[in-house]
N, C-alpha and C. Protein backbone atom coordinates (compact mmCIF):
# COMPACT_ATOMS: atom_id res chain seq x y z
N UNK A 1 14.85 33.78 26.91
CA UNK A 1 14.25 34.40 28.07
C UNK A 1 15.04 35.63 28.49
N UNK A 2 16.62 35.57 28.64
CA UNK A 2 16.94 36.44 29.17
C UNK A 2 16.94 37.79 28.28
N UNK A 3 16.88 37.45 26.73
CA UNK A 3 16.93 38.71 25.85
C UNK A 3 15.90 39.18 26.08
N UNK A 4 14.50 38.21 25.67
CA UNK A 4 13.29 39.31 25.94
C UNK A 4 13.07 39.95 27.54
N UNK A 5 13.31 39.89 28.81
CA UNK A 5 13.78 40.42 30.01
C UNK A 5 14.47 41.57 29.75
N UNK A 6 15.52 41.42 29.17
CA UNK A 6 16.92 42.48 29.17
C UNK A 6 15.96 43.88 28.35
N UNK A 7 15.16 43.60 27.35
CA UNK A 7 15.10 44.86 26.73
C UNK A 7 13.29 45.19 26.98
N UNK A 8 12.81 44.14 28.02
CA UNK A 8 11.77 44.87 28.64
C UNK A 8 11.50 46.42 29.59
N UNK A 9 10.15 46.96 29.25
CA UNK A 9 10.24 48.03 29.57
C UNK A 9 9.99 48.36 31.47
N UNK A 10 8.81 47.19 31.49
CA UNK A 10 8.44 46.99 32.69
C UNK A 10 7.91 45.09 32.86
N UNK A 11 8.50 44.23 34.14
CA UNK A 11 7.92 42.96 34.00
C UNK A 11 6.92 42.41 35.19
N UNK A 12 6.46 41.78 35.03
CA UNK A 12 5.34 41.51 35.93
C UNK A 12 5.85 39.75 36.40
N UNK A 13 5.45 39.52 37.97
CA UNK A 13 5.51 38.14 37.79
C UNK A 13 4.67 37.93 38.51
N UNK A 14 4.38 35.82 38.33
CA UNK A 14 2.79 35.63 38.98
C UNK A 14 3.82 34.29 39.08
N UNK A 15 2.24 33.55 40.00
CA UNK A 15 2.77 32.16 40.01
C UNK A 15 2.22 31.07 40.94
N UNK A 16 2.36 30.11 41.02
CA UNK A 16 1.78 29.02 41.94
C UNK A 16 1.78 29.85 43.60
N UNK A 17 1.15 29.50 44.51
CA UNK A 17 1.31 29.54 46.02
C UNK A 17 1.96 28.95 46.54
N UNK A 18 2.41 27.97 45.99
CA UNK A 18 3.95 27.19 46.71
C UNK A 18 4.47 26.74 45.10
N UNK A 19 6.29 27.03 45.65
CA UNK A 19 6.94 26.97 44.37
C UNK A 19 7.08 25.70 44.07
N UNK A 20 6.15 24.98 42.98
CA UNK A 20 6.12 24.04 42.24
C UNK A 20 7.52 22.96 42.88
N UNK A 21 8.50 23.21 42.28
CA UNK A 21 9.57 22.39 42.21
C UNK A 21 11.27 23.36 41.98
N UNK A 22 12.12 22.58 42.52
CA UNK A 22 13.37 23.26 42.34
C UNK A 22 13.88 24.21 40.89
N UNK A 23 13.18 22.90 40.06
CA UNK A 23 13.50 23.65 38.60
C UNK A 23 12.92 25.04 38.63
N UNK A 24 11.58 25.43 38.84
CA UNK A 24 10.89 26.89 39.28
C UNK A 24 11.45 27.51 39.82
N UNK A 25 12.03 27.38 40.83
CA UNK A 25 12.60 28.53 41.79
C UNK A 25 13.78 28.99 40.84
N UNK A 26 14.69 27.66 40.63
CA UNK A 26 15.83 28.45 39.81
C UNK A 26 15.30 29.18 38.26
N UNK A 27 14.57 28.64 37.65
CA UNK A 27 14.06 29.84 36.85
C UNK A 27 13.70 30.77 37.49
N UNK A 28 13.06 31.43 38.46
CA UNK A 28 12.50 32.65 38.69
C UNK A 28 13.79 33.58 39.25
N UNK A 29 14.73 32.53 39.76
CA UNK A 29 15.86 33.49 40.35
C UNK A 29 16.90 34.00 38.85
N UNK A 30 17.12 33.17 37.79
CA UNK A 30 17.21 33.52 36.64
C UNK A 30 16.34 34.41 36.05
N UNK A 31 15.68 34.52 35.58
CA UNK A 31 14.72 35.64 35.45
C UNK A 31 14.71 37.15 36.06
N UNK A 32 14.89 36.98 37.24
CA UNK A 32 14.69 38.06 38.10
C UNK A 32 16.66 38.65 37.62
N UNK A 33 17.44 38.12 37.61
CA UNK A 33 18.53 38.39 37.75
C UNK A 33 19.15 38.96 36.24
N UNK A 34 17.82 38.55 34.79
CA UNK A 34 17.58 39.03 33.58
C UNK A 34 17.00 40.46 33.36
N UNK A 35 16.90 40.70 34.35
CA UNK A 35 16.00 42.09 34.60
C UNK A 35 16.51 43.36 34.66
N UNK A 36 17.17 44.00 34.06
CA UNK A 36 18.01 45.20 34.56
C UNK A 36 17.66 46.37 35.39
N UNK A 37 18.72 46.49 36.35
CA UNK A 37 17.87 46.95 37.89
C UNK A 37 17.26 48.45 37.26
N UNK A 38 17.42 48.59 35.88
CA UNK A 38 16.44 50.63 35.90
C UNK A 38 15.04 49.79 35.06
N UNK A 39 14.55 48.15 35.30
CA UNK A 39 13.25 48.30 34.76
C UNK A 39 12.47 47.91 36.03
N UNK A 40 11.06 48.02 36.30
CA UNK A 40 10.45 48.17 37.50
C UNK A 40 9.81 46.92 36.82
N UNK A 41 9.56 45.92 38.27
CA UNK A 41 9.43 44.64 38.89
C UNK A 41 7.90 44.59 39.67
N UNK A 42 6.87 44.15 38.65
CA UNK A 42 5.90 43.95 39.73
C UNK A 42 5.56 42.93 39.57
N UNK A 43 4.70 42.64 40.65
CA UNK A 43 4.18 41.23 42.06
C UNK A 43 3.72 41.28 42.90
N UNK A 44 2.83 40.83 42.91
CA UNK A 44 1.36 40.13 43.50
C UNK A 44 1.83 39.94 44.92
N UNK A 45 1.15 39.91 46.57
CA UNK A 45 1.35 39.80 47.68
C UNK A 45 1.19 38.07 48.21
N UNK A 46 0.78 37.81 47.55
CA UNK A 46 0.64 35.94 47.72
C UNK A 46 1.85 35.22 48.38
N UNK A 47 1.68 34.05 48.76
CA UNK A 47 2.88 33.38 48.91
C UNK A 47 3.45 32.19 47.80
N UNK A 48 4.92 32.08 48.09
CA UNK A 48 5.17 31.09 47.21
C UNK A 48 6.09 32.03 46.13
N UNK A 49 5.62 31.59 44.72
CA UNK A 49 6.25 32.89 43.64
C UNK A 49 6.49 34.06 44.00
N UNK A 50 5.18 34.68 44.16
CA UNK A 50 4.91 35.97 44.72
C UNK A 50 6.08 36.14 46.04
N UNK A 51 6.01 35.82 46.91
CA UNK A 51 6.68 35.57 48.06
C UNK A 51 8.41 35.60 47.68
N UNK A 52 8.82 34.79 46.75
CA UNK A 52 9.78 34.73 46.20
C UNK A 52 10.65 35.82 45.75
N UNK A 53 9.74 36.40 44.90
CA UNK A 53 10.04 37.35 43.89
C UNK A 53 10.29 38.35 44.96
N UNK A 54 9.50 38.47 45.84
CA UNK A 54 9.74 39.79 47.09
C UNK A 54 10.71 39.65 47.72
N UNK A 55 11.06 38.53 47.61
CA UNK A 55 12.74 38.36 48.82
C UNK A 55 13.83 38.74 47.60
N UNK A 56 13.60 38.14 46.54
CA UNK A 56 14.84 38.28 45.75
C UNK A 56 14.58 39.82 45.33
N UNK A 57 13.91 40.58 45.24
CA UNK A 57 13.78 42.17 44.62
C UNK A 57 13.18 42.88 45.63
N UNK A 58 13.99 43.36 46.44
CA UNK A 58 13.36 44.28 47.27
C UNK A 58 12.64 45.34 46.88
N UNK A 59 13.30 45.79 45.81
CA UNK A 59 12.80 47.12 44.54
C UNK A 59 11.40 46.67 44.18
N UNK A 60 10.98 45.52 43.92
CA UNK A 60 9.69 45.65 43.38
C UNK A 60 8.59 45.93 44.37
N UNK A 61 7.53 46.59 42.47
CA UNK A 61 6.06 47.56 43.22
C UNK A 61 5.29 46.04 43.64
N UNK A 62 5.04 45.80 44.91
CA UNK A 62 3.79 45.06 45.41
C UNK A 62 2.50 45.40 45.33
N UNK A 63 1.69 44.63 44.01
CA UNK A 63 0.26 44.42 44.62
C UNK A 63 -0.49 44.24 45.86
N UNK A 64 -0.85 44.83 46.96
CA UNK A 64 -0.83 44.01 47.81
C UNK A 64 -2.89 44.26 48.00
N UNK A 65 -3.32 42.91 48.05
CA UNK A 65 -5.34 42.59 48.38
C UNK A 65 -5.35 43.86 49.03
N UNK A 66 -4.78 44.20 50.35
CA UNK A 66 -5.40 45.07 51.29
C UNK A 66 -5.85 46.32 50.45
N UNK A 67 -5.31 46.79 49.67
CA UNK A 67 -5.27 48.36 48.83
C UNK A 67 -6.10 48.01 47.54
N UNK A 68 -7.06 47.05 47.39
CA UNK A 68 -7.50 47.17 46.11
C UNK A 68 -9.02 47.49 46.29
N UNK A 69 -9.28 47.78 47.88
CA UNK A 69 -10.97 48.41 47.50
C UNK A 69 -11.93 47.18 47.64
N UNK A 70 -11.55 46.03 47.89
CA UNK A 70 -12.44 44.91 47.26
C UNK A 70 -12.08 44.38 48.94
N UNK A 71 -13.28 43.63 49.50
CA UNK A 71 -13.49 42.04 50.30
C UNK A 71 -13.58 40.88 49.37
N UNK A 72 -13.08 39.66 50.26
CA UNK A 72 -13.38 38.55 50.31
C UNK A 72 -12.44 38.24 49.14
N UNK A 73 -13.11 36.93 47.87
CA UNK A 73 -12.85 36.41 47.17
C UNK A 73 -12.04 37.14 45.89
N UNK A 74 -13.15 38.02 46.14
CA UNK A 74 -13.09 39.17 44.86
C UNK A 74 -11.89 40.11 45.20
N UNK A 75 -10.80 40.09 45.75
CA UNK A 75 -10.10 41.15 46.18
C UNK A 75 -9.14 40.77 45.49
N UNK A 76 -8.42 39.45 45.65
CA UNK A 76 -7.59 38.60 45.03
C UNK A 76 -7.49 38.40 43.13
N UNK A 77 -8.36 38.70 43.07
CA UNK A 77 -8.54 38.64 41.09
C UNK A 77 -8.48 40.40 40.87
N UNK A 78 -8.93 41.15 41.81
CA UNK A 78 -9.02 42.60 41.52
C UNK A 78 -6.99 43.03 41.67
N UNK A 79 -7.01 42.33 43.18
CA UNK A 79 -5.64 42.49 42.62
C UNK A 79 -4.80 41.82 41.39
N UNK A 80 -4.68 40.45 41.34
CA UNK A 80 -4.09 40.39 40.20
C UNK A 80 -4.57 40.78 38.63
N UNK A 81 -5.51 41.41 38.46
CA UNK A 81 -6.25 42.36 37.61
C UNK A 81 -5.42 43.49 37.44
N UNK A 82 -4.90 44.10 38.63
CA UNK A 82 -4.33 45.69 38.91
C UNK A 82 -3.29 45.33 38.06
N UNK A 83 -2.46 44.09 38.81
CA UNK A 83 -1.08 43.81 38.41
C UNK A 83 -0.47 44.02 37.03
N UNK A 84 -1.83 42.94 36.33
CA UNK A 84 -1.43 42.69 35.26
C UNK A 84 -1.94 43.77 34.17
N UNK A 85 -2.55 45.03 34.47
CA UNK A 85 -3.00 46.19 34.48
C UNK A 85 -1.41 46.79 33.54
N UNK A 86 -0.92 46.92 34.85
CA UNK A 86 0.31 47.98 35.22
C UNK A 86 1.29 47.54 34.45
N UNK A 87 1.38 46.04 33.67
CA UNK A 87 2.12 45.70 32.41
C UNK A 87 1.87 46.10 31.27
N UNK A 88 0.67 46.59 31.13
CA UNK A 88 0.69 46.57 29.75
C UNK A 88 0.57 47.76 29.29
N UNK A 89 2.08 47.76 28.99
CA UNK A 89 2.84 49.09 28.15
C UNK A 89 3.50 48.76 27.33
N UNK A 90 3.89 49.40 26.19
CA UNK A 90 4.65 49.23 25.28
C UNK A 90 5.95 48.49 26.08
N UNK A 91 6.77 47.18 25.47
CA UNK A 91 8.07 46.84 26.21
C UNK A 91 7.33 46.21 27.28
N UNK A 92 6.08 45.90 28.13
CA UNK A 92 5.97 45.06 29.32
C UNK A 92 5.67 43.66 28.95
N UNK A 93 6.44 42.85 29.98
CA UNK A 93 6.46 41.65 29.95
C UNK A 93 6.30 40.68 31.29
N UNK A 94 4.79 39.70 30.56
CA UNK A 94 4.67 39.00 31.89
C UNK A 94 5.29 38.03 32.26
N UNK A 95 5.53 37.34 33.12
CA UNK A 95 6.27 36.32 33.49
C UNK A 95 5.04 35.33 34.75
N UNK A 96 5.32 33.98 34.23
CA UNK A 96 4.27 32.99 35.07
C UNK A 96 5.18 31.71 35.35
N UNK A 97 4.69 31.19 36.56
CA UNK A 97 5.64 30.43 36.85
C UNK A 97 4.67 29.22 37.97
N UNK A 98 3.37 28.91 36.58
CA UNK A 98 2.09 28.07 37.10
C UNK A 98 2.75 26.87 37.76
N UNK A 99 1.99 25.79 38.85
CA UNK A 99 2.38 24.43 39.44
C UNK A 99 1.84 23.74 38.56
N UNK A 100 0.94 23.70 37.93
CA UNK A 100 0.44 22.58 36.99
C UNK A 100 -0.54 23.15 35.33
N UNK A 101 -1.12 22.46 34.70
CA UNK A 101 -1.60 22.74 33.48
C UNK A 101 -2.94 23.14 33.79
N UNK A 102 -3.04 24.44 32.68
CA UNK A 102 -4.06 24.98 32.53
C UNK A 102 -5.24 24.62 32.36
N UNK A 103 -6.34 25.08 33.02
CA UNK A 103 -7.75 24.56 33.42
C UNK A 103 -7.99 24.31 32.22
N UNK A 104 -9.09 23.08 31.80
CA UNK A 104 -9.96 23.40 30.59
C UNK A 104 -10.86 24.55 30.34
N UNK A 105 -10.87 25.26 29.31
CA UNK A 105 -12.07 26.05 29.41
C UNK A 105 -11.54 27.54 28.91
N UNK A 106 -10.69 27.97 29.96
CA UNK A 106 -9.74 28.91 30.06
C UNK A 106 -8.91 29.82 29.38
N UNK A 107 -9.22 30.37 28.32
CA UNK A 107 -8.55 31.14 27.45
C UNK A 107 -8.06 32.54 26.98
N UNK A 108 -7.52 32.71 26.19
CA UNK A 108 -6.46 34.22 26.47
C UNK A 108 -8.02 35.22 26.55
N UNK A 109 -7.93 36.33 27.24
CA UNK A 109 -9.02 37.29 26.73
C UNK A 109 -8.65 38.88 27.71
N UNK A 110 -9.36 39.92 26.53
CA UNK A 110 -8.95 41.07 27.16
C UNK A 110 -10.05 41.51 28.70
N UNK A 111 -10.82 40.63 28.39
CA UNK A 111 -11.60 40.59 29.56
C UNK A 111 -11.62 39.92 31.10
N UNK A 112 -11.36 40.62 32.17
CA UNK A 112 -10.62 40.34 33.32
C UNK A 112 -11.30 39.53 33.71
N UNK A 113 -13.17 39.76 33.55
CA UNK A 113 -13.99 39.08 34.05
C UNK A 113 -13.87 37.25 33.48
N UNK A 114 -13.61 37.34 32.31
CA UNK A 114 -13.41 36.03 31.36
C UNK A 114 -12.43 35.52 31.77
N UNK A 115 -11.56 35.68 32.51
CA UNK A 115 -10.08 35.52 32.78
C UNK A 115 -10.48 34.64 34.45
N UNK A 116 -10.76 35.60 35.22
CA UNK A 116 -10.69 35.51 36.50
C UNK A 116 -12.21 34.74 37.26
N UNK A 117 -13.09 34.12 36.41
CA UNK A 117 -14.11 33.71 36.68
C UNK A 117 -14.33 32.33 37.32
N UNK A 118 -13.51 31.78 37.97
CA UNK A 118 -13.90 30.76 38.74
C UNK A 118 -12.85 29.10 38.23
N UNK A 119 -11.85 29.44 36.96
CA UNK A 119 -11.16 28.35 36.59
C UNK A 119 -10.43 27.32 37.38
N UNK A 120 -9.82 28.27 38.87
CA UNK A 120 -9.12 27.74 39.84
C UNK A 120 -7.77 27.85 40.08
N UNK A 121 -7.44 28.62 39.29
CA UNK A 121 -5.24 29.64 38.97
C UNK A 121 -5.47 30.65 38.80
N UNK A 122 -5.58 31.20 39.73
CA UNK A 122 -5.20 32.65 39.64
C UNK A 122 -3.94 32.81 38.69
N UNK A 123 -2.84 31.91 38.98
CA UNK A 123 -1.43 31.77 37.74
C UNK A 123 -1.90 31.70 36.63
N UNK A 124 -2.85 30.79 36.21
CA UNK A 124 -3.68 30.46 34.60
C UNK A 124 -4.12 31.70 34.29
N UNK A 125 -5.26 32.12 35.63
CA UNK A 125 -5.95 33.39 35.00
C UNK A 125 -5.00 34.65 34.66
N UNK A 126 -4.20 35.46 35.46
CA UNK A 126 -3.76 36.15 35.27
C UNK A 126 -2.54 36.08 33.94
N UNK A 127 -2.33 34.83 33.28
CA UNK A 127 -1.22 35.12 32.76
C UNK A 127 -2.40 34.67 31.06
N UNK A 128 -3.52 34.51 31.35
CA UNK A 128 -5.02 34.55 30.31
C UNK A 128 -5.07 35.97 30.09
N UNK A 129 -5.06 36.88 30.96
CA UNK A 129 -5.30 38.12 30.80
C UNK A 129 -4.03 38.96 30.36
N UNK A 130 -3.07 38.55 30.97
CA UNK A 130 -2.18 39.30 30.11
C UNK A 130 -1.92 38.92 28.55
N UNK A 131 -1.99 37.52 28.45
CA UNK A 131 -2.09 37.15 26.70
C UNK A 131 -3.38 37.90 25.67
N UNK A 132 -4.27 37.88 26.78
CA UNK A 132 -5.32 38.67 26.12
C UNK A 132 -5.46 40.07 25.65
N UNK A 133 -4.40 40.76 26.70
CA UNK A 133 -4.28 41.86 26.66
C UNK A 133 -3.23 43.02 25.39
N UNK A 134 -2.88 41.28 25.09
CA UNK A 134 -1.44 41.52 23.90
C UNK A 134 -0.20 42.13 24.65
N UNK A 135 -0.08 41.52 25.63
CA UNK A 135 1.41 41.32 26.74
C UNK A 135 2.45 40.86 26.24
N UNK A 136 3.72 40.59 26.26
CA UNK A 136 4.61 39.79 25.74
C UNK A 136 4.50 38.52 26.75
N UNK A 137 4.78 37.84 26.80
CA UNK A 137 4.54 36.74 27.99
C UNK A 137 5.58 35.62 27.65
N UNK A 138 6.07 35.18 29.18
CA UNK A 138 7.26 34.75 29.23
C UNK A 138 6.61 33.30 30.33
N UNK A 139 6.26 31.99 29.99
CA UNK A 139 5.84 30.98 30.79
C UNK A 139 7.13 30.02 31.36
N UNK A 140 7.19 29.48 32.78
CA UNK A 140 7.97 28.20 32.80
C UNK A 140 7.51 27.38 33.46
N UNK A 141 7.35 26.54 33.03
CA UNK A 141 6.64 25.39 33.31
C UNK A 141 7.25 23.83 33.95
N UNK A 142 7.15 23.68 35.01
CA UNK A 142 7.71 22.19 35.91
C UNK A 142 7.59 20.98 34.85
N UNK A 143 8.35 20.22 34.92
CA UNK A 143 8.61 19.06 34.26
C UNK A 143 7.19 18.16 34.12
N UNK A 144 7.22 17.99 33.04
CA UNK A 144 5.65 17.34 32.43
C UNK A 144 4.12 18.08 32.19
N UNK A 145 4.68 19.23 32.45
CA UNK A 145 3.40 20.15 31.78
C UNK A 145 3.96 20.94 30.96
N UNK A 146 2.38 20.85 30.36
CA UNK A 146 3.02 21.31 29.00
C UNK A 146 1.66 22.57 28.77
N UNK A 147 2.33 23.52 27.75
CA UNK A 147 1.69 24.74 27.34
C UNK A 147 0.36 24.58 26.58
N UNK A 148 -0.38 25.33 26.86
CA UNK A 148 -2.00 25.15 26.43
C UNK A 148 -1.95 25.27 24.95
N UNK A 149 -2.62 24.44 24.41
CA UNK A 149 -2.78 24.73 22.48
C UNK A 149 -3.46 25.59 22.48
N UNK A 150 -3.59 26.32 21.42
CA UNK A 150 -3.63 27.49 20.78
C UNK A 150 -3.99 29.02 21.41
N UNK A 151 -2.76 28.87 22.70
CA UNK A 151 -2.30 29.98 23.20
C UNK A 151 -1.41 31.16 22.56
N UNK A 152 -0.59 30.19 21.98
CA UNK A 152 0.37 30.74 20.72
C UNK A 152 1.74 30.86 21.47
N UNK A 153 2.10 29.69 22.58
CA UNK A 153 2.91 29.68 22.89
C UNK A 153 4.07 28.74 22.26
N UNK A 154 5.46 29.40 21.89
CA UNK A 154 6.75 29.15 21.19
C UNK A 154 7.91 28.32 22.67
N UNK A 155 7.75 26.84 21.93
CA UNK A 155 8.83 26.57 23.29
C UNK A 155 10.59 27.30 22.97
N UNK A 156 10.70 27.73 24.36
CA UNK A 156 12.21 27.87 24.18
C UNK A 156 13.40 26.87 24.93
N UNK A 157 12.90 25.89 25.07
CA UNK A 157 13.89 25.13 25.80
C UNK A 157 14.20 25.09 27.34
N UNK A 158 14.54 24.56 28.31
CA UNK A 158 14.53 24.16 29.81
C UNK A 158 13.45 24.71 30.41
N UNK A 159 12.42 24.35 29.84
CA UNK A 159 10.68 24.87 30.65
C UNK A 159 10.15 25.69 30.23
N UNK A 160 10.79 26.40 29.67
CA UNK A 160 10.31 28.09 29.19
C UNK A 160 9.65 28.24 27.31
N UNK A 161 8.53 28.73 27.60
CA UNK A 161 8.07 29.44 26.45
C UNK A 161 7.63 30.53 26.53
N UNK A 162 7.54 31.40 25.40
CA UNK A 162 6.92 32.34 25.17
C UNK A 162 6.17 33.10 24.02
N UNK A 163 5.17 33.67 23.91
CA UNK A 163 4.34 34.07 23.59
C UNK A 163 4.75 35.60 22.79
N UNK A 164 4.75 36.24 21.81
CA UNK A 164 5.18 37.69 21.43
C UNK A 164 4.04 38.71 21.93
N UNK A 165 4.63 39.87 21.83
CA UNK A 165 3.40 40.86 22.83
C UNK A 165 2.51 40.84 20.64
N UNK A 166 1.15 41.30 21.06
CA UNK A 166 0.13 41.47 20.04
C UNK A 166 0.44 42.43 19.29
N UNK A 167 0.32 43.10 17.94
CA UNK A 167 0.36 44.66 17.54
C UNK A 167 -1.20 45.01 17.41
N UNK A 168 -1.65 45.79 18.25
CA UNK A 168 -2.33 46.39 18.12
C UNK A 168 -2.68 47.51 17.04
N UNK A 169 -4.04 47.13 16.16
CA UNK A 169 -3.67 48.18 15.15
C UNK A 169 -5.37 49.48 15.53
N UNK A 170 -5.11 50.16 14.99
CA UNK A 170 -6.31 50.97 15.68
C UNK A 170 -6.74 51.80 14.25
N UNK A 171 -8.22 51.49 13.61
CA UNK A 171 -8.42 51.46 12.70
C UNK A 171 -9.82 53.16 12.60
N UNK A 172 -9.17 53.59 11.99
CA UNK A 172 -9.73 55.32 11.98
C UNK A 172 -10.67 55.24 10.65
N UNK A 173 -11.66 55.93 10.51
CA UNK A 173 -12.99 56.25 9.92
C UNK A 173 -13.19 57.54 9.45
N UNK A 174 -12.73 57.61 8.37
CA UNK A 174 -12.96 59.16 7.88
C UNK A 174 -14.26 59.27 6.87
């Protein structure tokens, strides 16, 4: 965890609305502290993770609902849409830090709409969309849940897996 952090370009974090369990928090404060203060830190306005991440990094860019153009339901997926937007750059890496296991149904896709459609985690969805998006992605997960099959997630030991960012290849027509 902390290598892929250290030589990220930009990281993103997401996460439950209330922090799961002790083990969570101290990963996210690990994490955050993997981060070297010249890479930029974004996060979602929510409470809980989100909430977290804002006390421990004052430096980080906030998503915040009010600025995304959108009412109601829909403001909340537009923002974490933006978020997970603004990762994906060469070197960005997401970071999720879900309360429980991923919805049935629910799977990686570059499509926000496919992502954010009604599963019930915004944590699931958004960290669907960044896998989809070919993100590097960095999961930790509370004691007894376990990582979705054929996400293509690699356990690394005390909660944490992760996922490699995609290579995108872009195929020309002469």
């Amino acid at each position: 965890m902390s290598r892929v952090l250290a030589s990220a370009s930009v990281v993103g974090f997401s996460g439950s609305r209330s922090v799961p369990c002790p083990e969570s928090a101290a990963a996210v404060r690990r994490a955050l502290a993997a981060v070297p203060a010249s890479v930029s830190v974004h996060v979602g306005c929510a409470p809980g993770v989100d909430e977290l991440v804002r006390s421990l990094c004052p430096r980080a860019r906030v998503f915040w609902v009010a600025e995304v153009g959108f009412s109601g339901r829909g403001a909340f997926a537009r923002r974490s849409q933006l978020c997970v937007e603004s990762i994906a750059v060469p070197g960005g890496v997401w970071v999720s830090f879900p309360a429980g296991a991923c919805p049935a149904g629910l799977l990686p896709s570059a499509s926000a709409a496919r992502c954010f459609s009604g599963f019930g985690s915004g944590s699931w969805a958004s960290l669907a969309f960044a896998a989809g998006l070919g993100i590097a992605c960095l999961l930790f997960l509370p004691p007894g849940v376990t990582a979705p099959a054929g996400w293509g997630f690699v356990a690394g030991g005390g909660g944490w897996f992760f996922r490699p960012a995609a290579v995108v290849a872009q195929l020309f027509l002469f």
